[in-house]
Protein backbone atom coordinates (compact mmCIF):
# COMPACT_ATOMS: atom_id res chain seq x y z
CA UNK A 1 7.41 -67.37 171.11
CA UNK A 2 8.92 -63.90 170.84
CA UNK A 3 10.97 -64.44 173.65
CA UNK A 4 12.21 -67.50 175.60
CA UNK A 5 15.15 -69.89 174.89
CA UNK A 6 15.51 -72.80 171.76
CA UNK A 7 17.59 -75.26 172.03
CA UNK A 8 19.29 -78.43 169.57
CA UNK A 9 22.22 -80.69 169.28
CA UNK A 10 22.97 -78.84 166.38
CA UNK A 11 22.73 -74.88 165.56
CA UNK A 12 24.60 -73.63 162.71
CA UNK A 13 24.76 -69.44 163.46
CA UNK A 14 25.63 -68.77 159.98
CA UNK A 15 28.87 -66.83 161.71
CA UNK A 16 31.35 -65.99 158.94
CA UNK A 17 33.63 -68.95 159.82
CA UNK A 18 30.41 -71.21 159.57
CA UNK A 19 30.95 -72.93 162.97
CA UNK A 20 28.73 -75.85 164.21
CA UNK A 21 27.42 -75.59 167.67
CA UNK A 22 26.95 -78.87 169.14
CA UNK A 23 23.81 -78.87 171.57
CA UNK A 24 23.39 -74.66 171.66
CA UNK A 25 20.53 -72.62 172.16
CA UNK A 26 19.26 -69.49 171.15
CA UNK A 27 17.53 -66.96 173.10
CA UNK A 28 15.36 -64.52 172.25
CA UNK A 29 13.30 -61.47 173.21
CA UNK A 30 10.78 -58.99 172.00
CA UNK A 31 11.48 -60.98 168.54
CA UNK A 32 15.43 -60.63 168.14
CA UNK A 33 18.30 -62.99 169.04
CA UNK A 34 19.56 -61.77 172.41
CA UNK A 35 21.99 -64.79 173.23
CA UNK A 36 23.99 -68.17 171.51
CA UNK A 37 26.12 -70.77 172.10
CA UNK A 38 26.25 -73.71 173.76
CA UNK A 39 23.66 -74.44 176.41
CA UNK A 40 26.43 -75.37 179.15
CA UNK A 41 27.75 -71.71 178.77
CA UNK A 42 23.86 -70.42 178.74
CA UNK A 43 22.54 -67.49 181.02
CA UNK A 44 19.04 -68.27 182.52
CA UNK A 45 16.64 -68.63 180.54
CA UNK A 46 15.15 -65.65 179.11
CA UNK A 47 11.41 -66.87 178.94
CA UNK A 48 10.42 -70.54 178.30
CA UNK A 49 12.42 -73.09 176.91
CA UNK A 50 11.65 -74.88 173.87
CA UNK A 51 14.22 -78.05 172.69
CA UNK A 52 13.85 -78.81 169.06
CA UNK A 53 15.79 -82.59 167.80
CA UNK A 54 16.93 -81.33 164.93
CA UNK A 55 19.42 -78.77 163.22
CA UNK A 56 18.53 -74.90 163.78
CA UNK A 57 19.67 -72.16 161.16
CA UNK A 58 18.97 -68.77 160.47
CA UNK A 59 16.20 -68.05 157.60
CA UNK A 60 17.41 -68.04 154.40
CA UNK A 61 17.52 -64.89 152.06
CA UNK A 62 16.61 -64.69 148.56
CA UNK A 63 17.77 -61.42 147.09
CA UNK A 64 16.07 -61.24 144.05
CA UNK A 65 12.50 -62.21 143.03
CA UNK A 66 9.11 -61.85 141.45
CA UNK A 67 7.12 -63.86 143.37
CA UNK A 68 3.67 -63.29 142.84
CA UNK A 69 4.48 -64.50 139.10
CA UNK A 70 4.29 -67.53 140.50
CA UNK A 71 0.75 -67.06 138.37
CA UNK A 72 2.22 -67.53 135.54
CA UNK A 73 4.61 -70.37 136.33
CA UNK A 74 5.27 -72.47 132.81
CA UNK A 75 4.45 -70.13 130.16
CA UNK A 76 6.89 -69.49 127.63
CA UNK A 77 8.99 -72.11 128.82
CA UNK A 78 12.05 -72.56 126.12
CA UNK A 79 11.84 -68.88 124.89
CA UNK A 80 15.02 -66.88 125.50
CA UNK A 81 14.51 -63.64 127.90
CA UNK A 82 13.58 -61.09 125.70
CA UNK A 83 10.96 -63.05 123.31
CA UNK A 84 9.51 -64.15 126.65
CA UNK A 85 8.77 -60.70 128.12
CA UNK A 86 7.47 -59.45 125.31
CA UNK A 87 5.71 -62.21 123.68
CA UNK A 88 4.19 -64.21 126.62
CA UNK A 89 5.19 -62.47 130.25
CA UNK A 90 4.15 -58.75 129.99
CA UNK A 91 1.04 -59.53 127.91
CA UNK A 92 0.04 -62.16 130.90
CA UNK A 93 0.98 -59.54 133.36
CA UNK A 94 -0.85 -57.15 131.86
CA UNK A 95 -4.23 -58.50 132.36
CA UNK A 96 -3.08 -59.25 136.35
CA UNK A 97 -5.74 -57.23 138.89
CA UNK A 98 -4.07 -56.38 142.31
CA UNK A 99 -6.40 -59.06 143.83
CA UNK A 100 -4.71 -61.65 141.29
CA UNK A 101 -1.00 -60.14 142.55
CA UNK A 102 -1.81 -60.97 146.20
CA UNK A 103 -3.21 -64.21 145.52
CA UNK A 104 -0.07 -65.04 144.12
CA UNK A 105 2.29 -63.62 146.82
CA UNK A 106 0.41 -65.38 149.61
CA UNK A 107 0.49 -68.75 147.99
CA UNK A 108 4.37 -68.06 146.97
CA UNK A 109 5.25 -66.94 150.72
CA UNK A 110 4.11 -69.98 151.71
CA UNK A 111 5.73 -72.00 149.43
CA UNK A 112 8.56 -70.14 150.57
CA UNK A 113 8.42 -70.59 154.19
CA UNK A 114 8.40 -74.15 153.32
CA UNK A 115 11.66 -74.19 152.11
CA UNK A 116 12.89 -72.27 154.64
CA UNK A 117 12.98 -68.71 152.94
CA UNK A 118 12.09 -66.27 155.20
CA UNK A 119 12.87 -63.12 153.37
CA UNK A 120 12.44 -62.16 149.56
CA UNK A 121 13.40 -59.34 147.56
CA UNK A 122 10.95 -58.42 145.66
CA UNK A 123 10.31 -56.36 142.29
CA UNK A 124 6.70 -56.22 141.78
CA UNK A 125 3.44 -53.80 140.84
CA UNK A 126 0.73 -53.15 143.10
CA UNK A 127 2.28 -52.89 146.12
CA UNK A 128 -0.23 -53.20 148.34
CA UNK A 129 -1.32 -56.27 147.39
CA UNK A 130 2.08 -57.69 148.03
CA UNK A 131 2.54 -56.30 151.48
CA UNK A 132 -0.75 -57.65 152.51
CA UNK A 133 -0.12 -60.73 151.66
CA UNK A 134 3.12 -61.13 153.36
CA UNK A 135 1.60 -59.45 156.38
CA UNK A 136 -0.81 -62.48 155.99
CA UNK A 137 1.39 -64.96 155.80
CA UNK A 138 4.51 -64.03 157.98
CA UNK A 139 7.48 -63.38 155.78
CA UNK A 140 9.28 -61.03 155.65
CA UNK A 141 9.72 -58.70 152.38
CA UNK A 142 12.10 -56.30 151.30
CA UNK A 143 9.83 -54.71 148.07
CA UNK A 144 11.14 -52.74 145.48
CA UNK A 145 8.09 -52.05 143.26
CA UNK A 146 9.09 -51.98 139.92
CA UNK A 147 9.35 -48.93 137.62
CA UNK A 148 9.21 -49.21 133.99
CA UNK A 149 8.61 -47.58 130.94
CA UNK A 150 8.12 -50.41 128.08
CA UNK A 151 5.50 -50.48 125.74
CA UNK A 152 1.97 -51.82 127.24
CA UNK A 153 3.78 -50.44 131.02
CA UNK A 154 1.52 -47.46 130.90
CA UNK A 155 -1.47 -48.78 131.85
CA UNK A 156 -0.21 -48.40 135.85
CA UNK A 157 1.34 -44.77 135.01
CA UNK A 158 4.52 -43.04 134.04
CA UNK A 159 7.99 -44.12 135.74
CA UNK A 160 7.77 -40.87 137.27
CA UNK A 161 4.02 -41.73 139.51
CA UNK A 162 5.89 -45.08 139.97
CA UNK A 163 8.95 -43.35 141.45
CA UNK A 164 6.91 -40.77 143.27
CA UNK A 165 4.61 -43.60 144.66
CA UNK A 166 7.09 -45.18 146.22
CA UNK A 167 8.79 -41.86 148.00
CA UNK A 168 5.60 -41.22 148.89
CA UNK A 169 5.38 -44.52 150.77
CA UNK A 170 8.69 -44.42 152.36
CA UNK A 171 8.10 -40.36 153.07
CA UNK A 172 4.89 -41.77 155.29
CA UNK A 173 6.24 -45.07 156.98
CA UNK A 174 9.97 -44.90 156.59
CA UNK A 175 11.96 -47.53 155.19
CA UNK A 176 10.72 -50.92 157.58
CA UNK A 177 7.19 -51.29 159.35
CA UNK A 178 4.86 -53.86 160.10
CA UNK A 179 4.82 -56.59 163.03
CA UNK A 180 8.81 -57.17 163.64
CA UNK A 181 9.71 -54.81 160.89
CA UNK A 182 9.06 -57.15 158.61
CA UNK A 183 8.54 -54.55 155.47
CA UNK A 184 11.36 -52.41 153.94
CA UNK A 185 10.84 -50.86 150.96
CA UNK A 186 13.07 -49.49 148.32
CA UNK A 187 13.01 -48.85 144.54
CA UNK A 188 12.62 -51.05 141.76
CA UNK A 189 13.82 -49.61 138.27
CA UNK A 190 13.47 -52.78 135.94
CA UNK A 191 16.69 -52.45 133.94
CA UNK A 192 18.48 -49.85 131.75
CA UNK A 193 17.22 -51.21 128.62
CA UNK A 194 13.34 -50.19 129.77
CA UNK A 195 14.03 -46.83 131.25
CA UNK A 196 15.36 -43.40 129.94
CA UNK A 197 18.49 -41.93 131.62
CA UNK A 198 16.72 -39.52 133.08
CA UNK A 199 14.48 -41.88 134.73
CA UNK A 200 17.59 -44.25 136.25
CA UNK A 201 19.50 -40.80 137.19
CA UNK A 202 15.66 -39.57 138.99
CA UNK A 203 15.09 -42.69 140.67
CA UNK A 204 19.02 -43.28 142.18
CA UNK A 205 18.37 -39.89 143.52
CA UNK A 206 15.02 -40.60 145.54
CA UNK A 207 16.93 -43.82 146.97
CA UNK A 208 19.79 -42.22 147.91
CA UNK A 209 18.07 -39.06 149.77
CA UNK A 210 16.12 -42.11 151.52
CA UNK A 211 18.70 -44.52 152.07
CA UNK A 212 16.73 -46.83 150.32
CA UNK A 213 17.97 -49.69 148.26
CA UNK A 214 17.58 -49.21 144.26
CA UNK A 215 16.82 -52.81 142.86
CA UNK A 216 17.48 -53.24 139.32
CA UNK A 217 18.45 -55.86 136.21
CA UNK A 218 21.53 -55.67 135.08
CA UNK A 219 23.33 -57.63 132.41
CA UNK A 220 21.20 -60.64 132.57
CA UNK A 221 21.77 -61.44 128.40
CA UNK A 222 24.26 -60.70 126.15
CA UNK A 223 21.30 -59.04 123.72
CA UNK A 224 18.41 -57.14 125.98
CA UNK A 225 21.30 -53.80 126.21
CA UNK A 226 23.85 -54.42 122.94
CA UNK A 227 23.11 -50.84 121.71
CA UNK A 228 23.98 -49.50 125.32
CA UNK A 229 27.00 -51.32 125.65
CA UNK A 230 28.21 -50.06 121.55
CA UNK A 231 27.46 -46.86 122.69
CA UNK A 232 28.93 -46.27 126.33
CA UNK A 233 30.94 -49.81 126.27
CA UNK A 234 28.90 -51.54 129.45
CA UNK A 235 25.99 -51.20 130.86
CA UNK A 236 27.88 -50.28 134.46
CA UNK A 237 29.87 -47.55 132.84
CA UNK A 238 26.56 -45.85 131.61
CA UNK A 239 24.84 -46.23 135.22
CA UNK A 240 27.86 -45.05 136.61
CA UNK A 241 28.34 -41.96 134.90
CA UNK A 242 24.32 -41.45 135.44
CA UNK A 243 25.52 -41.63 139.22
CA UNK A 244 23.24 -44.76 139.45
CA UNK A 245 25.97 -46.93 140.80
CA UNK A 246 25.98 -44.66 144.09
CA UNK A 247 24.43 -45.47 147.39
CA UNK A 248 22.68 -48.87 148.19
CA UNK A 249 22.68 -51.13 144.85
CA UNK A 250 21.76 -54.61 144.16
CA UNK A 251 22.37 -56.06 140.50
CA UNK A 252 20.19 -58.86 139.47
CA UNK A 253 21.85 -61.08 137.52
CA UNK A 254 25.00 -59.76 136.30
CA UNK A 255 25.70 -63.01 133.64
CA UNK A 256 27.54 -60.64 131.28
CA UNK A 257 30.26 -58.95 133.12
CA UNK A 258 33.76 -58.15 132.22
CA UNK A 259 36.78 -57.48 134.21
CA UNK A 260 36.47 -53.98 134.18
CA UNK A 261 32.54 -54.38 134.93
CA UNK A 262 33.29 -56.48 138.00
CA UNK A 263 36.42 -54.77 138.92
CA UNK A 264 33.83 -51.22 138.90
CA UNK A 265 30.99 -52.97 140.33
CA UNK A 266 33.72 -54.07 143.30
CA UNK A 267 34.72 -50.18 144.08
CA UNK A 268 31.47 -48.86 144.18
CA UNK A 269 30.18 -51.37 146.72
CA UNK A 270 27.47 -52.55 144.15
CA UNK A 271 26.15 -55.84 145.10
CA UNK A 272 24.62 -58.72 142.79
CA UNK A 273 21.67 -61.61 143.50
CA UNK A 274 23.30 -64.38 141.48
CA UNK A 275 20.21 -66.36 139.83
CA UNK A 276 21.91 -69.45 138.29
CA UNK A 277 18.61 -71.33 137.62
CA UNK A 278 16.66 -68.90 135.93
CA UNK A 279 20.06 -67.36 133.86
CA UNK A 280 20.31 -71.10 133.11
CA UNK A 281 16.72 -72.03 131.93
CA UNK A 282 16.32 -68.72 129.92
CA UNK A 283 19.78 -69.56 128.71
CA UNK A 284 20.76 -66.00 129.46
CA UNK A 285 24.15 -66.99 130.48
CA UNK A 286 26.52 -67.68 134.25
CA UNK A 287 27.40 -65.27 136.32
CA UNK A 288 31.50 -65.32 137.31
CA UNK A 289 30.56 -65.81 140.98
CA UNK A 290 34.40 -66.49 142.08
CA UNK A 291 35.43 -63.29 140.26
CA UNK A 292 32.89 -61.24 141.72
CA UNK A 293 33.28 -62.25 145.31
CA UNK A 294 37.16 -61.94 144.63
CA UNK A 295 36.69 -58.32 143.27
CA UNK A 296 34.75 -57.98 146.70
CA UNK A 297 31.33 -57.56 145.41
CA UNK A 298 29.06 -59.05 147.93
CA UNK A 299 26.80 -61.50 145.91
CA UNK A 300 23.32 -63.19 147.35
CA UNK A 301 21.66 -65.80 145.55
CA UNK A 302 18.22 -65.50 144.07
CA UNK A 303 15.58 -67.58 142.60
CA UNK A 304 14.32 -65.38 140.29
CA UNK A 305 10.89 -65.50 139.50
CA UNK A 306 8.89 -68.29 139.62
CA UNK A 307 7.80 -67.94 135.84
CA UNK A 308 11.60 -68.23 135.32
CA UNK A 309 12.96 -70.10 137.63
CA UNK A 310 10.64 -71.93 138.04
CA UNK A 311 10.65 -73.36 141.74
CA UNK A 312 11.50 -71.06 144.75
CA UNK A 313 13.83 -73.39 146.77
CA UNK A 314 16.84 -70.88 147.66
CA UNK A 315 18.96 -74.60 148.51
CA UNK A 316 18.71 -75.73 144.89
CA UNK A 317 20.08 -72.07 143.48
CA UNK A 318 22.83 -72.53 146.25
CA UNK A 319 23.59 -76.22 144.54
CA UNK A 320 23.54 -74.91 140.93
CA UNK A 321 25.76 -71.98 142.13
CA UNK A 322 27.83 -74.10 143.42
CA UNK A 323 28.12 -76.84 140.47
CA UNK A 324 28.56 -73.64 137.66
CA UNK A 325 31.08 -72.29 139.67
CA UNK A 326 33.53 -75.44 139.18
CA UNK A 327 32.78 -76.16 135.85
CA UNK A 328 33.48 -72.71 134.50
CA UNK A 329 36.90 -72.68 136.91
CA UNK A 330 38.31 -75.84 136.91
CA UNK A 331 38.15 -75.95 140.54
CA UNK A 332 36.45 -78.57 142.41
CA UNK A 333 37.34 -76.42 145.41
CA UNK A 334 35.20 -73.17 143.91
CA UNK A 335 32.22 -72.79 146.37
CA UNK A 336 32.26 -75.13 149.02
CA UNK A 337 29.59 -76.16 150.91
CA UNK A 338 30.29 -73.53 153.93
CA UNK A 339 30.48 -70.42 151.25
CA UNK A 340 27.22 -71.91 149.88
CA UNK A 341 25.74 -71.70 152.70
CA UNK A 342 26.85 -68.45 153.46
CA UNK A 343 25.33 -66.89 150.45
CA UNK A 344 21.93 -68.20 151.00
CA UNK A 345 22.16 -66.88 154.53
CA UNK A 346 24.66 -64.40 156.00
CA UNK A 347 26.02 -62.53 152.65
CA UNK A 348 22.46 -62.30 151.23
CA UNK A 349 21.67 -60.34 154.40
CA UNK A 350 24.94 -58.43 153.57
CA UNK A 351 24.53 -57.70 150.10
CA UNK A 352 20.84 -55.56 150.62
CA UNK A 353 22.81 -53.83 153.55
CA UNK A 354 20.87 -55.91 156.70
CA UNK A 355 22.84 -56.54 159.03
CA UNK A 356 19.85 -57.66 161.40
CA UNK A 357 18.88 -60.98 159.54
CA UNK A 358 20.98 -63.96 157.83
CA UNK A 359 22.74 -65.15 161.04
CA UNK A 360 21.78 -66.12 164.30
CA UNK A 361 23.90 -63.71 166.76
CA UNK A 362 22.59 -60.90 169.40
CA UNK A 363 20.82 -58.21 167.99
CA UNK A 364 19.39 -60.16 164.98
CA UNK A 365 16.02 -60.68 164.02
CA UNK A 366 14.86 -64.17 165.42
CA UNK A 367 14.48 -65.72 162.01
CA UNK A 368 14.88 -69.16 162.93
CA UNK A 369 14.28 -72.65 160.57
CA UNK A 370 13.86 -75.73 161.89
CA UNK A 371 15.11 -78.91 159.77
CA UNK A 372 14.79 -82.73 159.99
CA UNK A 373 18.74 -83.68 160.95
CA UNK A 374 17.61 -87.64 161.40
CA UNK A 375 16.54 -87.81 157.96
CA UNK A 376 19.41 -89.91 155.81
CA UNK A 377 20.51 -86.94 154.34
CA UNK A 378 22.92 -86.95 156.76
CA UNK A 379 25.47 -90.14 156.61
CA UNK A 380 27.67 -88.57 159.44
CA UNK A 381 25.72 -85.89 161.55
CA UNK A 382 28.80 -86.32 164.43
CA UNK A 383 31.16 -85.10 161.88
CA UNK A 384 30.87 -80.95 160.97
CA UNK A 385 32.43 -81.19 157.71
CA UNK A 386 29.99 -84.08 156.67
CA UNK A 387 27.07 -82.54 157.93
CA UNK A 388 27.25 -79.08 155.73
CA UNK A 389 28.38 -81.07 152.81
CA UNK A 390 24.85 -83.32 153.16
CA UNK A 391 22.69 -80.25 153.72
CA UNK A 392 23.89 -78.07 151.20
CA UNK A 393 24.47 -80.74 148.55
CA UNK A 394 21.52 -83.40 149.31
CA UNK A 395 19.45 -81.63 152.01
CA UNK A 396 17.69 -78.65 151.72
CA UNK A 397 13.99 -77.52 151.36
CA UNK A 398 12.88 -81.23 152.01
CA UNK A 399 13.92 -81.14 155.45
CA UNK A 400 12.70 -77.96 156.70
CA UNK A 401 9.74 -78.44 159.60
CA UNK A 402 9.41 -75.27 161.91
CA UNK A 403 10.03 -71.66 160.95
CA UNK A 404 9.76 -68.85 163.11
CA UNK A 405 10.15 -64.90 161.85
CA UNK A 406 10.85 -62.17 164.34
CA UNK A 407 10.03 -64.84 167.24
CA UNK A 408 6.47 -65.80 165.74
CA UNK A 409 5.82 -69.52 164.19
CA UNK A 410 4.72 -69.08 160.88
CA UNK A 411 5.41 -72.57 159.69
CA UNK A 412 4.78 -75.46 162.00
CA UNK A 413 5.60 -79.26 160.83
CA UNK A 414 5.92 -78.28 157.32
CA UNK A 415 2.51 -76.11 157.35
CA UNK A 416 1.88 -72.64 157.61
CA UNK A 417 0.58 -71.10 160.73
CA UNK A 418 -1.48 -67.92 159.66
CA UNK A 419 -3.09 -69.07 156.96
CA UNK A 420 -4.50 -72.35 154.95
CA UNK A 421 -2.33 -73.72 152.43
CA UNK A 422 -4.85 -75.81 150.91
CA UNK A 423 -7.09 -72.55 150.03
CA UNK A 424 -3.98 -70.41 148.99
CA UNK A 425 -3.05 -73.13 146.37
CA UNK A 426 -6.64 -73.36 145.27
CA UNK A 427 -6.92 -69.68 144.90
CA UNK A 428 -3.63 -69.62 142.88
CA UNK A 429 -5.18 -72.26 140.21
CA UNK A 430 -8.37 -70.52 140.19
CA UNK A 431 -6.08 -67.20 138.73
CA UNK A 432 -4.22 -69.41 136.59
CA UNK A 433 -6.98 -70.58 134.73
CA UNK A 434 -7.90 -67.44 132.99
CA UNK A 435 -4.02 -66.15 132.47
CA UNK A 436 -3.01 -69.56 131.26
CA UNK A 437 -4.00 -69.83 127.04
C-alpha cells in the first residue's frame, strides 16, 4: 500500500518529545507519510484504510554495520579486535566471491526486517552485490563501501580505484536511487589505522564535493591507533587537521574518547553509531554516550557486524546502551526508555543527516513496523509511561509482525514478502560451510 490510511490504538511517531497517540493513523501517498494524529482529527482518507491491533512505529535505524558478515558469524569469538581481523576475519573475508557477499546481505536484510530494522548503514566490498540484495529484499541501505589499504586488501585494488569507484557511482546515479529511494551511497574509509593520510584527506574530499557521507572507525580500542595518538595526541586531532572531520561524518564506535575528543567531535558536527554489544564482546571498551549527546554530538546506535556483534536486533543494542550508560554514571536516570527509543529511531535518522526516515511525520518515508502490543510484554498498555518502559526494556524484535518500507510490505506476520526465508537461510549455511574451518 503506497498510499491509503493505517490506523491503531497506539502509534508512537518517534516525535522528539516521544508522544503516544492513542487510536491515530497514518496516511500515506506515493510511499511517504503525508498525515498523523489521531483518527478523530483525520482528513479523508487518502486511499484505503487499513486498521492494524497493535502498536505502529517508525522503522528502526542501525547506523553502523557489516551485514553480509553475517557469513562469518562465530569465528574468532573471544579474540580482542585486532587479533581477530587479522588472524581470523580478513583471511575469511578474503576468500568471499561477490555471489557469497549477496547471499549474506539478503539473508541478513531479512533477519533485519524481522526485528524491525528497516535501514542499515553499511561498510562493505562488492557493492553490487549488496545493493542487489537489498533491492531483493526491501530494505533500505545507506552503503558506504569500504576503502582500505591493509595487507591482503589488495586483491580488490588500491584505496584510490576504491575511492574512484565509488565517485564514479554517485557521479552516474547521484546519492539515493532505487524503488522509494531506498539506496544512498557514500564513502567508506575503514579507519585511520588502515589508510595513509593522503588517502583519508583524498577520500573526505570526494564526499564533501558530493555531499556524501564519509563512514569510518574511529577509536573503537585503546591499541588498533596508539602510535597515532603518541604522535598527534588523538586520533580526531589528526583527522581534523587532515580536514577529515569536515562535511557529513559518522564515527563508528568512538569507545576511547576524551574530553577534548568529544568536546571537538561536538563542534564539528561529527556524529557517532554507538555499538555497545560488539565494543562489549570484543572487549574494545564503552562509549561515554551521556557525554557525547551532552557535547551535542548526535549519536545512533549500531549493531555492528554480525561476526561481532553477533545478532542484529537494533532493541537489544538500545537495552545494553541503556544499562552501560548507568553503570558507568551512577545514574539510574541516564537513558531512559524515551531517549532509547529515540536513538534507535529518530536521532539515528539524524546522525547520517536524513531527515526523511526515523519518525513518522509528513514528508517522511513511510517506513512503518508493526508490533504485537497484546503480547505480556506490556503489564499496563493504558498507561504511556509503562508502555515505552515494556517495549524498550522487555519488548523488542520479538514482537515485531508487519513492516512496510516506502509504503510496500516487505515483512508480513513475521515473514518476508519478496523473497523466501527458508532458501535465504539455506543459502547462507551452504556459504558458511566452506568459510567456516
Amino acid at each position: 500500500m503506497t498510499g491509503g490510511r493505517f490506523t491503531a490504538p497506539v502509534v508512537l511517531p518517534c516525535d522528539p518529545a516521544c508522544s503516544v497517540l492513542r487510536n491515530a493513523a497514518v496516511d500515506i501517498a506515493d510511499g511517504r507519510i503525508i498525515w498523523v494524529g489521531p483518527v478523530a482529527e483525520a482528513p479523508p482518507a487518502p486511499g484505503p484504510v487499513r486498521a492494524l491491533p497493535g502498536l505502529l512505529l517508525p522503522g528502526l535505524v542501525n547506523t553502523h554495520c557489516h551485514t553480509p558478515m553475517l557469513l562469518l558469524r562465530g569465528m574468532g569469538g573471544d579474540l580482542p579486535l585486532l587479533r581477530w581481523l587479522h588472524e581470523v576475519m580478513w583471511p575469511a573475508e578474503g576468500r568471499l566471491t561477490a555471489s557469497d557477499v549477496r547471499v549474506g546481505m539478503a539473508a541478513g536484510c531479512v533477519e533485519l526486517l524481522r526485528t524491525g530494522t528497516t535501514t542499515s548503514v553499511e561498510m562493505y566490498f562488492f557493492t553490487d552485490a549488496v545493493i542487489d540484495a537489498v533491492l531483493a529484499v526491501g530494505t533500505r541501505v545507506l552503503l558506504t563501501p569500504g576503502i582500505i589499504a591493509a595487507p591482503g586488501w589488495d586483491r580488490l585494488g588500491s584505496w584510490e580505484a576504491m575511492r574512484n569507484g565509488v565517485s564514479r557511482r554517485i557521479d552516474a546515479r547521484g546519492l539515493r536511487f532505487g524503488p522509494g529511494e531506498r539506496v544512498e551511497l557514500g564513502y567508506g574509509p575503514h579507519a585511520a589505522y588502515t589508510l595513509p593520510a593522503e588517502a583519508l584527506e583524498s577520500v573526505a574530499e570526494h564526499a564533501r564535493e558530493r555531499g556524501a557521507l564519509l563512514h569510518l572507525h574511529l577509536a573503537e580500542t585503546a591499541e588498533e591507533d596508539a602510535a597515532l595518538r603518541a604522535e598527534h595526541g588523538s586520533v580526531p586531532a589528526f583527522l581534523d587537521r587532515l580536514g577529515v572531520l569536515e562535511g557529513r561524518v559518522l564515527a563508528a564506535h568512538g569507545a576511547q574518547l576524551s574530553d577534548a575528543d568529544i568536546a571537538l567531535l561536538g563542534a564539528r558536527g561529527t556524529a557517532v553509531a554507538h555499538c555497545p554489544g560488539s565494543n562489549a564482546k570484543l572487549a574494545a571498551g564503552v562509549a561515554r554516550v551521556t557525554a557525547l549527546r551532552r557535547a551535542g554530538v548526535r549519536v545512533g546506535l549500531g549493531t555492528d557486524g554480525p561476526a561481532s556483534g553477533d545478532d542484529l536486533d537494533l532493541w537489544a543494542q538500545a537495552r545494553l546502551a541503556g544499562y552501560f550508560a548507568r553503570v558507568r554514571s551512577g545514574d539510574a536516570a541516564a537513558l531512559t526508555a524515551a531517549e532509547l527509543l529515540l536513538m534507535a529511531t529518530r536521532d539515528g535518522a539524524a546522525a547520517i543527516d536524513r531527515d526523511d526516515l526515523g519518525a513518522l511525520e509528513p514528508g517522511r518515508w513511510a517506513d512503518l513496523v508493526h508490533l504485537d502490543l497484546a503480547d505480556a510484554t506490556f503489564v499496563d498498555p493504558a498507561d504511556d509511561a509503562q508502555l515505552l518502559s515494556n517495549l524498550v526494556w522487555a519488548g523488542g524484535a520479538r514482537l515485531v509482525r508487519d513492516v512496510w518500507v516506502a509504503g510496500d510490505q516487505v515483512l508480513a506476520d513475521g515473514e518476508p514478502t519478496r523473497v523466501d526465508r527458508a532458501t535465504t537461510t539455506h543459502e547462507l549455511r551452504e556459504v558458511a560451510a566452506r568459510l567456516h574451518p
